[in-house]
N, C-alpha and C. Protein backbone atom coordinates (compact mmCIF):
# COMPACT_ATOMS: atom_id res chain seq x y z
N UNK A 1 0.85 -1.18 0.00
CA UNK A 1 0.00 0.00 0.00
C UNK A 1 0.89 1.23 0.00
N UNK A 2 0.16 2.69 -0.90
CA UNK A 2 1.11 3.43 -0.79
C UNK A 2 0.16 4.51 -1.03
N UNK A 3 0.68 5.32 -0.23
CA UNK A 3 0.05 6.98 -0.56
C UNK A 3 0.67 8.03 -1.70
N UNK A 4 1.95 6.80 -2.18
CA UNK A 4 2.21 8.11 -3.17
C UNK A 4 1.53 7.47 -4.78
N UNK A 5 0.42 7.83 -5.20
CA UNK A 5 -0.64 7.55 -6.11
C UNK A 5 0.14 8.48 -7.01
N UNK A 6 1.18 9.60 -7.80
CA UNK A 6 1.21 9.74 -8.93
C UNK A 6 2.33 9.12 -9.70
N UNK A 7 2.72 8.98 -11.26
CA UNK A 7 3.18 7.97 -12.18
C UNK A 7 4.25 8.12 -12.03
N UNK A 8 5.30 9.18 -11.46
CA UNK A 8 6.73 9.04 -11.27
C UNK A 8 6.59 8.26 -9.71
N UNK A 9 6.25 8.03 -9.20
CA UNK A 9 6.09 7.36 -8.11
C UNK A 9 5.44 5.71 -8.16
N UNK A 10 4.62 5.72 -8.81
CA UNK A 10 3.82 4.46 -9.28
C UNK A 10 5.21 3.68 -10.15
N UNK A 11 6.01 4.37 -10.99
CA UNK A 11 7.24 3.90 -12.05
C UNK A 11 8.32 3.58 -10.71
N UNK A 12 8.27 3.93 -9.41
CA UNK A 12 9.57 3.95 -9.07
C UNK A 12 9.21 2.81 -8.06
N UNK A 13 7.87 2.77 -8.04
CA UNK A 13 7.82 1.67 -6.49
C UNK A 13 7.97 0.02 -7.49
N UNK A 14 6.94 -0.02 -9.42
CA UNK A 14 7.76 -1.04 -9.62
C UNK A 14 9.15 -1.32 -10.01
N UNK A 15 9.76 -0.22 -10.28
CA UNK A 15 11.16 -0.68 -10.55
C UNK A 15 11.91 -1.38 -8.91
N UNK A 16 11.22 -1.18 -8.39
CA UNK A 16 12.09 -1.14 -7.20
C UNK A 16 11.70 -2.84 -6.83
N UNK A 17 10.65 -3.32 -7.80
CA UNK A 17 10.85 -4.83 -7.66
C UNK A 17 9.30 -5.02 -7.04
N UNK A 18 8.56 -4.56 -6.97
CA UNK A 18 7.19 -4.79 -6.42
C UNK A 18 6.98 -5.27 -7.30
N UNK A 19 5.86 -6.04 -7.47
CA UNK A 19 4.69 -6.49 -8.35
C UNK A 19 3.46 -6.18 -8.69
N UNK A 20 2.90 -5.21 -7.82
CA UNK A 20 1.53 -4.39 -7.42
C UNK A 20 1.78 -3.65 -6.49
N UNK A 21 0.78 -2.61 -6.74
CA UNK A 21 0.68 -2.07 -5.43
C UNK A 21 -1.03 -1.43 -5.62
N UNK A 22 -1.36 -0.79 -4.30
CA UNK A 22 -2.19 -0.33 -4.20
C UNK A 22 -2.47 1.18 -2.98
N UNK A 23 -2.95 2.00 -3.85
CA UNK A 23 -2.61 3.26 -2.90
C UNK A 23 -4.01 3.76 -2.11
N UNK A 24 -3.69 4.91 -1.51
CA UNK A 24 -4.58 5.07 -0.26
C UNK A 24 -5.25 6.49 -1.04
N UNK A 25 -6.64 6.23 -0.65
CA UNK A 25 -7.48 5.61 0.05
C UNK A 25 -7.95 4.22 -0.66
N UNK A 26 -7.89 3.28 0.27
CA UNK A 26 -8.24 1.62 -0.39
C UNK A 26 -9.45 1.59 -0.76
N UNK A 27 -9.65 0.97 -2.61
CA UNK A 27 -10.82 0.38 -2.54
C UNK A 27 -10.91 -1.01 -2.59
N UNK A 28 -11.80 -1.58 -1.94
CA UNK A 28 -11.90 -2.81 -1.59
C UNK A 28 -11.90 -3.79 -2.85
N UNK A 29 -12.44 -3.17 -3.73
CA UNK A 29 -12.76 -3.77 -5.11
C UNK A 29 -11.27 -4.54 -5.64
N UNK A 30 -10.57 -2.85 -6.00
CA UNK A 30 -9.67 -2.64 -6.36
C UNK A 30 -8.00 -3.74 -6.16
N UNK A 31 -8.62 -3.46 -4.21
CA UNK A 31 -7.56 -4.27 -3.77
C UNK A 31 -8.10 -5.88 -4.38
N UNK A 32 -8.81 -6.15 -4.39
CA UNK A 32 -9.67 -7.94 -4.37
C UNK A 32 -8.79 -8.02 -6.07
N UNK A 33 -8.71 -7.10 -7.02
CA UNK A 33 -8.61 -7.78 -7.91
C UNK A 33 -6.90 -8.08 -8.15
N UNK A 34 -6.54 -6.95 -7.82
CA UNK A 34 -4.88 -6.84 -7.66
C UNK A 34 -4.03 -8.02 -6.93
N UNK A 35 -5.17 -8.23 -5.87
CA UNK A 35 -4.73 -9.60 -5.18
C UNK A 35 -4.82 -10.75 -6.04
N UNK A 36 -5.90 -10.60 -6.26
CA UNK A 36 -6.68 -11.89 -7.46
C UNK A 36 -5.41 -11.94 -8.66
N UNK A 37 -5.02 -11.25 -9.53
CA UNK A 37 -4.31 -10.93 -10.41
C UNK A 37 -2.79 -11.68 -9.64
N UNK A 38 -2.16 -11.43 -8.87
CA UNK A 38 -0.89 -11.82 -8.35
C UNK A 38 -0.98 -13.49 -7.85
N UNK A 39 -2.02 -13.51 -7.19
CA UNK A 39 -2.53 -14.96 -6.46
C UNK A 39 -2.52 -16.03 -7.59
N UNK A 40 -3.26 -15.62 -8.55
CA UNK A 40 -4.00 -16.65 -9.37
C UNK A 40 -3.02 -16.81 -10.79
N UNK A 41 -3.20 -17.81 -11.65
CA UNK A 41 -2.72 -17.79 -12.92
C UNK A 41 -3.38 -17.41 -13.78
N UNK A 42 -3.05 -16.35 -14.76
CA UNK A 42 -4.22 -16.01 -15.63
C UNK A 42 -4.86 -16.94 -16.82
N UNK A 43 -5.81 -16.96 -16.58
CA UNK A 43 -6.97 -17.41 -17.43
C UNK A 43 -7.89 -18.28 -16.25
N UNK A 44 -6.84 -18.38 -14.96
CA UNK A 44 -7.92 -18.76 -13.75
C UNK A 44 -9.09 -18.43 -13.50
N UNK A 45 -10.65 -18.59 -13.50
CA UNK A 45 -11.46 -17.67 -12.88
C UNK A 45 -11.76 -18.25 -11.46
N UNK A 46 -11.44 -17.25 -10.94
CA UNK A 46 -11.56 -17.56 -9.19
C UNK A 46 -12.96 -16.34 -8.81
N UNK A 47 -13.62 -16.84 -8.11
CA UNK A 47 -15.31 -16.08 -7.78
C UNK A 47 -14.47 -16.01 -6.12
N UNK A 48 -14.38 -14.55 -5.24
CA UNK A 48 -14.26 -14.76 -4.13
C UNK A 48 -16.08 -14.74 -3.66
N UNK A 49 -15.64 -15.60 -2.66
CA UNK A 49 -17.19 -15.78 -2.15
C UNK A 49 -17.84 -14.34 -0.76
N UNK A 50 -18.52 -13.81 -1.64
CA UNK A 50 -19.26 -12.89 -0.63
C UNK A 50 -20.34 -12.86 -0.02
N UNK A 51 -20.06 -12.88 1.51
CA UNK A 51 -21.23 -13.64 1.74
C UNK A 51 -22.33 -12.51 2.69
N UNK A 52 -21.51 -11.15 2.36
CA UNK A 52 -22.41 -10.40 2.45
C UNK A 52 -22.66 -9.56 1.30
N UNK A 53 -24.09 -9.04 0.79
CA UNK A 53 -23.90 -8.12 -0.25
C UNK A 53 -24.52 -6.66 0.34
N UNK A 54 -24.24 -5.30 0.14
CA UNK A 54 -24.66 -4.36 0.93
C UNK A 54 -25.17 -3.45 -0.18
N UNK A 55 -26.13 -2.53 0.06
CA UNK A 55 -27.03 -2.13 -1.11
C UNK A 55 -26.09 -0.95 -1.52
N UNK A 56 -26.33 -0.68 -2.97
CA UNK A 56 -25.70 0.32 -3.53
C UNK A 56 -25.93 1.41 -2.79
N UNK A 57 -24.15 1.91 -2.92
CA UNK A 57 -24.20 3.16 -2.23
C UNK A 57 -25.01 4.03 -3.09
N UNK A 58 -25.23 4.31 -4.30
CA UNK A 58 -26.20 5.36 -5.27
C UNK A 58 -27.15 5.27 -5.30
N UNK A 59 -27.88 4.30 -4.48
CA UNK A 59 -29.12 4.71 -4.83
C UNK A 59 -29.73 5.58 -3.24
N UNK A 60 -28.91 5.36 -2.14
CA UNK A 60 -29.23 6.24 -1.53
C UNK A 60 -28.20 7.36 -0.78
N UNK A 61 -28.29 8.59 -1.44
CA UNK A 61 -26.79 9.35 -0.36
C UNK A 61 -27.10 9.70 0.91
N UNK A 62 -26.48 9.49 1.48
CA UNK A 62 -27.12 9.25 2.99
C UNK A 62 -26.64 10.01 3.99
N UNK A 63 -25.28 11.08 3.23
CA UNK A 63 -25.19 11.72 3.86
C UNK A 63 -24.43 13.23 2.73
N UNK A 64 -24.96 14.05 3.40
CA UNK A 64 -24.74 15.25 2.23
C UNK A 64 -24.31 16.74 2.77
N UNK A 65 -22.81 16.32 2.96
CA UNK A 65 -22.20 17.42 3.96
C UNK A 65 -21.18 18.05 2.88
N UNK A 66 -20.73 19.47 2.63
CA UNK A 66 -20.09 20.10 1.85
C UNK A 66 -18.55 19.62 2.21
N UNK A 67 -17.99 19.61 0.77
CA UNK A 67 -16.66 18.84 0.75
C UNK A 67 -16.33 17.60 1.09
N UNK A 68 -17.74 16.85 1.30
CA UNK A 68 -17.70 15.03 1.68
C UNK A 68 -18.13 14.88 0.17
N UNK A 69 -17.74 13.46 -0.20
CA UNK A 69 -17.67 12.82 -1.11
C UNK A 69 -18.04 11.16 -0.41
N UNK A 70 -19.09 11.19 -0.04
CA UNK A 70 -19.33 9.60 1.03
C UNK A 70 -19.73 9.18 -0.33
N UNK A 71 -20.34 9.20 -1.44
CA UNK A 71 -20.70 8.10 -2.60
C UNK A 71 -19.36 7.50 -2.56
N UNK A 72 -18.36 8.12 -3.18
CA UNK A 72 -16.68 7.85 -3.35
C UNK A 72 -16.22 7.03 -2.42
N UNK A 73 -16.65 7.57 -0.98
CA UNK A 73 -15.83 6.97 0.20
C UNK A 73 -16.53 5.30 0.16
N UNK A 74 -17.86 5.55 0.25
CA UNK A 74 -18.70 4.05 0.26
C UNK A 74 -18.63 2.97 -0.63
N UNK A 75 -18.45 3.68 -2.05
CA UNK A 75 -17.85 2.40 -3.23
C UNK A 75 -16.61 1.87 -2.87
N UNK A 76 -15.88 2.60 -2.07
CA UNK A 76 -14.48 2.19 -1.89
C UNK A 76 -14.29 1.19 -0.72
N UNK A 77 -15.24 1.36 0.05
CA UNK A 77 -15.83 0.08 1.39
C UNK A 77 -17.06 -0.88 0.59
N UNK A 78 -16.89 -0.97 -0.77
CA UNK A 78 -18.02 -1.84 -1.04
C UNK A 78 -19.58 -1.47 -0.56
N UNK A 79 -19.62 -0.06 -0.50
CA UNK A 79 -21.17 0.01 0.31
C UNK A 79 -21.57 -0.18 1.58
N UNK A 80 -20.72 -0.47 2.70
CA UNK A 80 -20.98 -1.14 3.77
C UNK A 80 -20.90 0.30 4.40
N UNK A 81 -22.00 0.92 4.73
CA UNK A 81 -22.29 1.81 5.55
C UNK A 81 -21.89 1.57 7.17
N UNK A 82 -21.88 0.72 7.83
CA UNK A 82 -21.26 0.73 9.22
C UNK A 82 -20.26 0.76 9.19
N UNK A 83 -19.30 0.30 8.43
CA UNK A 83 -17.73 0.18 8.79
C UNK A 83 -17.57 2.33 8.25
N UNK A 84 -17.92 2.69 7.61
CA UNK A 84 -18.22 3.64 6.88
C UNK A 84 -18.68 4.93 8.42
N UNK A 85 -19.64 4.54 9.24
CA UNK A 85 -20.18 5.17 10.35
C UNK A 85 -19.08 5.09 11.23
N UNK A 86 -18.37 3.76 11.44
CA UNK A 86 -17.08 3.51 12.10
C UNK A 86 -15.67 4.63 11.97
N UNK A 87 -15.99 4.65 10.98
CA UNK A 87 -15.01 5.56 10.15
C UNK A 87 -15.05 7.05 10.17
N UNK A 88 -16.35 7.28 10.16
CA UNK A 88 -16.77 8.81 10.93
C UNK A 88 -16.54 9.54 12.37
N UNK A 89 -17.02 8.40 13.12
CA UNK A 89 -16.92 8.03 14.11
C UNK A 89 -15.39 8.69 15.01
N UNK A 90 -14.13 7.60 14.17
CA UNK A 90 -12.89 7.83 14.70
C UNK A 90 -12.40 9.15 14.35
N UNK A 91 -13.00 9.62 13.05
CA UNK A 91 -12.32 10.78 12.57
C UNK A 91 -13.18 12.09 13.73
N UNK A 92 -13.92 12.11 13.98
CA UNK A 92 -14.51 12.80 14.61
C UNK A 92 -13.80 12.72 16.07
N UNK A 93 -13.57 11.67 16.64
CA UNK A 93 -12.79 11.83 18.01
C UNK A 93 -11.32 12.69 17.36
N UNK A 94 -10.56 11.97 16.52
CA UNK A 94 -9.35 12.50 15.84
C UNK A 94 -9.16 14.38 15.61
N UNK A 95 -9.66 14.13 15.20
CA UNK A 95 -10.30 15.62 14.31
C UNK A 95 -9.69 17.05 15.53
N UNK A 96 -10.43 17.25 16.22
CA UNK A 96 -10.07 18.49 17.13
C UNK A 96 -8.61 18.20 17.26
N UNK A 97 -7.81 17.09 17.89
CA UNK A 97 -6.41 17.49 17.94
C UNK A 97 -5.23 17.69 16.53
N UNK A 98 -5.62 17.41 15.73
CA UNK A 98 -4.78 17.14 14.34
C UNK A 98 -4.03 18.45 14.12
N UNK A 99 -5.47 19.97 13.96
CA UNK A 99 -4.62 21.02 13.67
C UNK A 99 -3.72 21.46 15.27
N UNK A 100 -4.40 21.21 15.99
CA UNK A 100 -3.20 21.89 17.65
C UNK A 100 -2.11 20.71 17.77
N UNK A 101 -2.06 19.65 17.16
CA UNK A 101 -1.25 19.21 17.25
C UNK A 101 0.11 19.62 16.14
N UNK A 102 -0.55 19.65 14.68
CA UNK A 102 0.29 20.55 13.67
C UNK A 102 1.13 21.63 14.23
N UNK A 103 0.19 22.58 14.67
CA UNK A 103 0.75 24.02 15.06
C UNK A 103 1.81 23.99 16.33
N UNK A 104 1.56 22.76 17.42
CA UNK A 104 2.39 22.42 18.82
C UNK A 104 3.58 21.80 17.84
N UNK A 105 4.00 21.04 16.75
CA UNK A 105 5.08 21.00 16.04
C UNK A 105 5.58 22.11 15.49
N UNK A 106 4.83 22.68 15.10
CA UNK A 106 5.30 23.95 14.56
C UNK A 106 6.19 24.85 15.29
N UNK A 107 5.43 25.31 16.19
CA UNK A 107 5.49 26.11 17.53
C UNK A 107 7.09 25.50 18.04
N UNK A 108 7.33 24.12 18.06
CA UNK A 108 8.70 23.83 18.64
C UNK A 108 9.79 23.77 17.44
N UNK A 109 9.42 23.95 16.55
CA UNK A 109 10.25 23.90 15.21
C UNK A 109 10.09 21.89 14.28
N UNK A 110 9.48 21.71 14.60
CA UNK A 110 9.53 20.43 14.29
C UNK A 110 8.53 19.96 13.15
N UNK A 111 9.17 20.56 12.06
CA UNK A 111 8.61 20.57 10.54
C UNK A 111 8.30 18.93 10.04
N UNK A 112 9.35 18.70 10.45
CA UNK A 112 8.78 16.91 9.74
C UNK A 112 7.66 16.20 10.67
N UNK A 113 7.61 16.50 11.84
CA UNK A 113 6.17 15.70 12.75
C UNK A 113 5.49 16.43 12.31
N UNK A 114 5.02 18.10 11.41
CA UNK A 114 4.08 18.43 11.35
C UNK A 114 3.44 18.11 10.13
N UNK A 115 4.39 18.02 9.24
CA UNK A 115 4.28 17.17 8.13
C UNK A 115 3.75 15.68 8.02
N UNK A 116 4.56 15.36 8.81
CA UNK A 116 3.64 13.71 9.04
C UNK A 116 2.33 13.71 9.69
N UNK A 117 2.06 14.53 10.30
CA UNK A 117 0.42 14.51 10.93
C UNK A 117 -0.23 15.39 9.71
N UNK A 118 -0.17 15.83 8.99
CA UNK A 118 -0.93 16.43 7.93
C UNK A 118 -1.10 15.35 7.06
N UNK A 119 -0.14 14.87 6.57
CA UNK A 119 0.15 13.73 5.75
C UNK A 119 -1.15 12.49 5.75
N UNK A 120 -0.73 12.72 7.67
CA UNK A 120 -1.94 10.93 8.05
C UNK A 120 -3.11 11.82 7.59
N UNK A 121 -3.58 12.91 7.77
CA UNK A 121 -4.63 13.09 7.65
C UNK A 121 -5.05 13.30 6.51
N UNK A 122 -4.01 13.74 5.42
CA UNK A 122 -4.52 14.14 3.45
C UNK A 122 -4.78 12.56 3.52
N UNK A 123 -3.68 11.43 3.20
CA UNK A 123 -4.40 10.52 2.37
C UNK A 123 -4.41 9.38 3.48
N UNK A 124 -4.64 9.26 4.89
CA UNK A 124 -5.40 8.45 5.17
C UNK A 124 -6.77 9.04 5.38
N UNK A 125 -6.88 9.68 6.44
CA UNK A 125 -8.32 9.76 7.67
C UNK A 125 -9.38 10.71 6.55
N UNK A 126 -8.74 12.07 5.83
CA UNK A 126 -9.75 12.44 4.90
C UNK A 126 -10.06 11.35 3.45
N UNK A 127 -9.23 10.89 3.18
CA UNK A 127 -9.49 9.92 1.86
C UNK A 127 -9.97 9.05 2.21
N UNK A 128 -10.02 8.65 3.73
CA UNK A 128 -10.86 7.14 3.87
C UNK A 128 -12.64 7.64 4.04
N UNK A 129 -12.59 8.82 4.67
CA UNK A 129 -14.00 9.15 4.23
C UNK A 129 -15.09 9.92 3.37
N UNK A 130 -13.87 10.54 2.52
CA UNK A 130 -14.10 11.30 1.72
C UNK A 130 -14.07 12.60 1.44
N UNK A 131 -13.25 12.75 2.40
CA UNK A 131 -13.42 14.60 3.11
C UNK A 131 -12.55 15.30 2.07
N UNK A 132 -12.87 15.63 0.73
CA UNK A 132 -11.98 16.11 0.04
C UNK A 132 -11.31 17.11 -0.30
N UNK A 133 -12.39 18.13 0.38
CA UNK A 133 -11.79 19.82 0.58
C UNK A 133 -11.14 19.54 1.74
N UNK A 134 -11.26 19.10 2.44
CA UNK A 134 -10.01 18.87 4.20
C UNK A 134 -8.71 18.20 3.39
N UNK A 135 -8.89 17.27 2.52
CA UNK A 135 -7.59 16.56 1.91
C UNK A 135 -7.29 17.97 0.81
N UNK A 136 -7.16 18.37 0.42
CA UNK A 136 -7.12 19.31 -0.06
C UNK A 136 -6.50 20.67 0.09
N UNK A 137 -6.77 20.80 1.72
CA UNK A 137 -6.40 21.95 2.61
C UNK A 137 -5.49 21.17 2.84
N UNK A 138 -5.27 20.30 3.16
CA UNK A 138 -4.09 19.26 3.92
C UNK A 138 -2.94 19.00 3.00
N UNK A 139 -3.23 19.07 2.01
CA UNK A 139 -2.23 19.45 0.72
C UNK A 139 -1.33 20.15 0.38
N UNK A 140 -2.27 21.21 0.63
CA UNK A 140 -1.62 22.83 0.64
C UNK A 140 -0.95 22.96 1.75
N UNK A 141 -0.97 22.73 2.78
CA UNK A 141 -0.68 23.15 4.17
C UNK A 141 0.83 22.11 4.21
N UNK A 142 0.85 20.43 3.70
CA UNK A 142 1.63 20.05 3.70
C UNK A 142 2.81 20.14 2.88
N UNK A 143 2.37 20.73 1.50
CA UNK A 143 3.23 21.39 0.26
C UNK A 143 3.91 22.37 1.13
N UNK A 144 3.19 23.38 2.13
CA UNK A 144 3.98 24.64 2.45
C UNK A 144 4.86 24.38 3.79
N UNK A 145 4.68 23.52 4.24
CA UNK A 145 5.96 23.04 5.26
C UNK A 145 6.95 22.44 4.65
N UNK A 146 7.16 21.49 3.83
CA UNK A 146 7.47 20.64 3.04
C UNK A 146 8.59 21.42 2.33
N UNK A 147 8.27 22.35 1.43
CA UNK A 147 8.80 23.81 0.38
C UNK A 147 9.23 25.17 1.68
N UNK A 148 9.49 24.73 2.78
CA UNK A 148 10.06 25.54 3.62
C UNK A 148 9.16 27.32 3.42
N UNK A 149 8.19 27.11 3.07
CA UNK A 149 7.40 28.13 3.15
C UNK A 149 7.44 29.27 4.17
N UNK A 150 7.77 30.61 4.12
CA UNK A 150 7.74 31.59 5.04
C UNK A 150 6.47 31.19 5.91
N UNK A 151 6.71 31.94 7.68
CA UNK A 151 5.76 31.24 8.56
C UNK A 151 4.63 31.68 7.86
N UNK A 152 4.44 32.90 7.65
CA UNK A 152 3.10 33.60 7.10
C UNK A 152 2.30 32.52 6.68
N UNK A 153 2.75 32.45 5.59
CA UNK A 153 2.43 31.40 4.60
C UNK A 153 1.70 30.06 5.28
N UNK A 154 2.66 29.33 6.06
CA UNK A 154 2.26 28.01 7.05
C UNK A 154 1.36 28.45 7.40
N UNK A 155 1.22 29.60 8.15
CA UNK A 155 0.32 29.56 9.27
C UNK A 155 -0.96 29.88 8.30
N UNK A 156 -0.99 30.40 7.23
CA UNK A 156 -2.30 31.19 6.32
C UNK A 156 -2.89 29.51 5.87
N UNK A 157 -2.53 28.73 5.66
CA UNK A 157 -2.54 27.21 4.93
C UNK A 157 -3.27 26.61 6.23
N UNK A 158 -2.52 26.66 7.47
CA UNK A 158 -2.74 25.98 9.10
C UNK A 158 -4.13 26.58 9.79
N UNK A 159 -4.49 28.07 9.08
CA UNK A 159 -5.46 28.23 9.49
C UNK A 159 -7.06 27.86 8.56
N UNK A 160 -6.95 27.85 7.53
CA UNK A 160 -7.79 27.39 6.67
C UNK A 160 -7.53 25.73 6.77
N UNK A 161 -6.89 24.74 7.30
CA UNK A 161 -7.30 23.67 7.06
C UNK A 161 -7.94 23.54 8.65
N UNK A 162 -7.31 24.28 9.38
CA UNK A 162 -8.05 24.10 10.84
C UNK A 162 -9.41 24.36 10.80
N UNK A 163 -9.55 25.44 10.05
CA UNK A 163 -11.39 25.97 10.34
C UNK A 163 -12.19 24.74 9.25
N UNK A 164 -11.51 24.09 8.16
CA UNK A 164 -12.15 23.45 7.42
C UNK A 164 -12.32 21.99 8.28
N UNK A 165 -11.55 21.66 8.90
CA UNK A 165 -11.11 20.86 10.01
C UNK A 165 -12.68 20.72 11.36
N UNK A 166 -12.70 21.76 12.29
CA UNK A 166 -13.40 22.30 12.66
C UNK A 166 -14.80 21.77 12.08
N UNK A 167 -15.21 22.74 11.30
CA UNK A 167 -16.37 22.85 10.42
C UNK A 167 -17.15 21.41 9.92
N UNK A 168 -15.66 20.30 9.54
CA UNK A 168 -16.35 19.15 9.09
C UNK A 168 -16.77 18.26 10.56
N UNK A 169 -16.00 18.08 11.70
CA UNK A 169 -15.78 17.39 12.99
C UNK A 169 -17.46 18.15 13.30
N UNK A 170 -17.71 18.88 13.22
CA UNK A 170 -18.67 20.21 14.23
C UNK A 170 -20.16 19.54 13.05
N UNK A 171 -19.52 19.15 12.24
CA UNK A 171 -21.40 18.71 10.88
C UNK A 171 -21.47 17.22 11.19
N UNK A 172 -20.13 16.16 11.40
CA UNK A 172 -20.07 15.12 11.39
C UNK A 172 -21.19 14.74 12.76
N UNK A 173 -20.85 15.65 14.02
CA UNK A 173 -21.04 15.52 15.13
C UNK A 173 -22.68 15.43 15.40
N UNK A 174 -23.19 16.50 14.76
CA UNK A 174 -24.62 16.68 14.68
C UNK A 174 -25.12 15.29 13.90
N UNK A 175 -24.64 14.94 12.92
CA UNK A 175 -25.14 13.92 11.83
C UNK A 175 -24.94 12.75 12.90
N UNK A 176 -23.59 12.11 13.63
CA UNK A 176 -23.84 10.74 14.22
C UNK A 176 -24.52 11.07 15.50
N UNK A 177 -24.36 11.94 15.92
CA UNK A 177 -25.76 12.51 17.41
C UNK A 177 -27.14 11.84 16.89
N UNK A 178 -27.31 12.16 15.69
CA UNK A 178 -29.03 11.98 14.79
C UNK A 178 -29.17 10.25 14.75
N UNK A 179 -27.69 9.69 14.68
CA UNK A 179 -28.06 8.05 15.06
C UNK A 179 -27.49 7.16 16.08
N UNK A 180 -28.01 6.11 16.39
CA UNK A 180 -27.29 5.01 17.99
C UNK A 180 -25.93 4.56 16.71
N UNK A 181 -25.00 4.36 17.94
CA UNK A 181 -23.69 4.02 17.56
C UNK A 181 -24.49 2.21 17.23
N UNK A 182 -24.04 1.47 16.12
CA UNK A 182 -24.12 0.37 15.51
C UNK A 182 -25.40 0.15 15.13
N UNK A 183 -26.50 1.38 14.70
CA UNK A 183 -27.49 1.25 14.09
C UNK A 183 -27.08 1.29 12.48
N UNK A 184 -27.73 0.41 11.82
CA UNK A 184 -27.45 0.33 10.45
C UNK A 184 -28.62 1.08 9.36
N UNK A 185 -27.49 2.45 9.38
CA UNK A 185 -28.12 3.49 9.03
C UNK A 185 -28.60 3.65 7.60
N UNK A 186 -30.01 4.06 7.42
CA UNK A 186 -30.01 3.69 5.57
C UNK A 186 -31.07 4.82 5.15
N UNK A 187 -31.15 5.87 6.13
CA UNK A 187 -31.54 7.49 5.75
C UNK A 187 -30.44 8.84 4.96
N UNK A 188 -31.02 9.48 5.21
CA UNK A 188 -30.44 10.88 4.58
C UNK A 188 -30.18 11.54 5.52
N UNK A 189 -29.06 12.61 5.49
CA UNK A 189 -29.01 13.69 6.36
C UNK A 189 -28.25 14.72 5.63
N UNK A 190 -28.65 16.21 5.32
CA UNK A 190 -28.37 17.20 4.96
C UNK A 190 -28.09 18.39 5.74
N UNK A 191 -27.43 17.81 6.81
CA UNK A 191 -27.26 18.77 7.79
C UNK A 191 -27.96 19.80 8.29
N UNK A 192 -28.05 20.58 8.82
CA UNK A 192 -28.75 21.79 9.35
C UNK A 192 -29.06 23.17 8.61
């Protein structure tokens, strides 16, 4: 698995002797076939057996918060809306410390931990649920530590991913309040 998803990077992880790979955020699909493909001999047809099937994420969006992309996030979990609620869930405990934790690296000079906590959060915790303007902000913010960016700068990047940060934790919160933790949720919510 790898978070670095573009083609000078994709060229360097197979030269380096891999055989596949697969980058973040995981789709389940994706991964099943890549596996399938390495596992098997081709012209094999191998059926993995599923022995759950979970209803298309399109036919109902179920949740419709600005800069979420949950259709995206849910095809990529196969549709399985609880592991999906699970997933909200952690990011939402996560969430409030990410930017004070950024800025407490900052604050001591310690550019590469702040970098790496931006990092977990562009292409794991926002790509696993879809948060794509937060991955986005997290981009920018990590490009400008990264490129030794004047503080101005950091901090102008640190404050727009914080409030975008904020903003999504503060909609998420209201939305899983609206359901019991391991109810298998199959409504709408358009926030407030």
């Amino acid at each position: 698995m790898t978070a670095h998803a573009m083609r000078n990077e994709q060229l360097r992880i197979m030269q380096s002797g891999m055989d596949a790979y697969v980058s973040k955020p995981i789709d389940a699909r994706n991964m099943l076939q890549v596996m399938r493909s390495l596992l098997f001999k081709p012209g094999v047809r191998v059926k993995f057996n599923e022995k759950q099937k979970y209803a298309c994420c399109d036919e109902i969006v179920f949740l419709n918060i600005a800069g979420v992309d949950a259709s995206g996030a849910l095809k990529r979990l196969d549709g399985n809306r609880n592991i999906y609620l699970k997933m909200l869930r952690s990011f939402v405990d996560y969430g409030p410390t990410a930017a004070i934790n950024i800025e407490e690296a900052l604050n001591a000079g310690d550019s590469k931990l702040a970098s790496s906590i931006v990092h977990n959060v562009k292409g794991g915790i926002a790509g696993f649920i879809g948060a794509v303007a937060l991955a986005e902000l997290a981009k920018e913010l990590e490009n400008a530590i990264l490129l030794n960016c004047n503080d101005a700068c950091v901090r102008t990047a640190l404050k727009a991913f914080a409030f975008e940060m904020s903003r999504l934790v503060t909609e998420l919160k209201s939305f899983l309040s609206s359901i019991a933790e391991g109810d298998n949720y199959n409504g709408t919510y358009t926030g407030d």
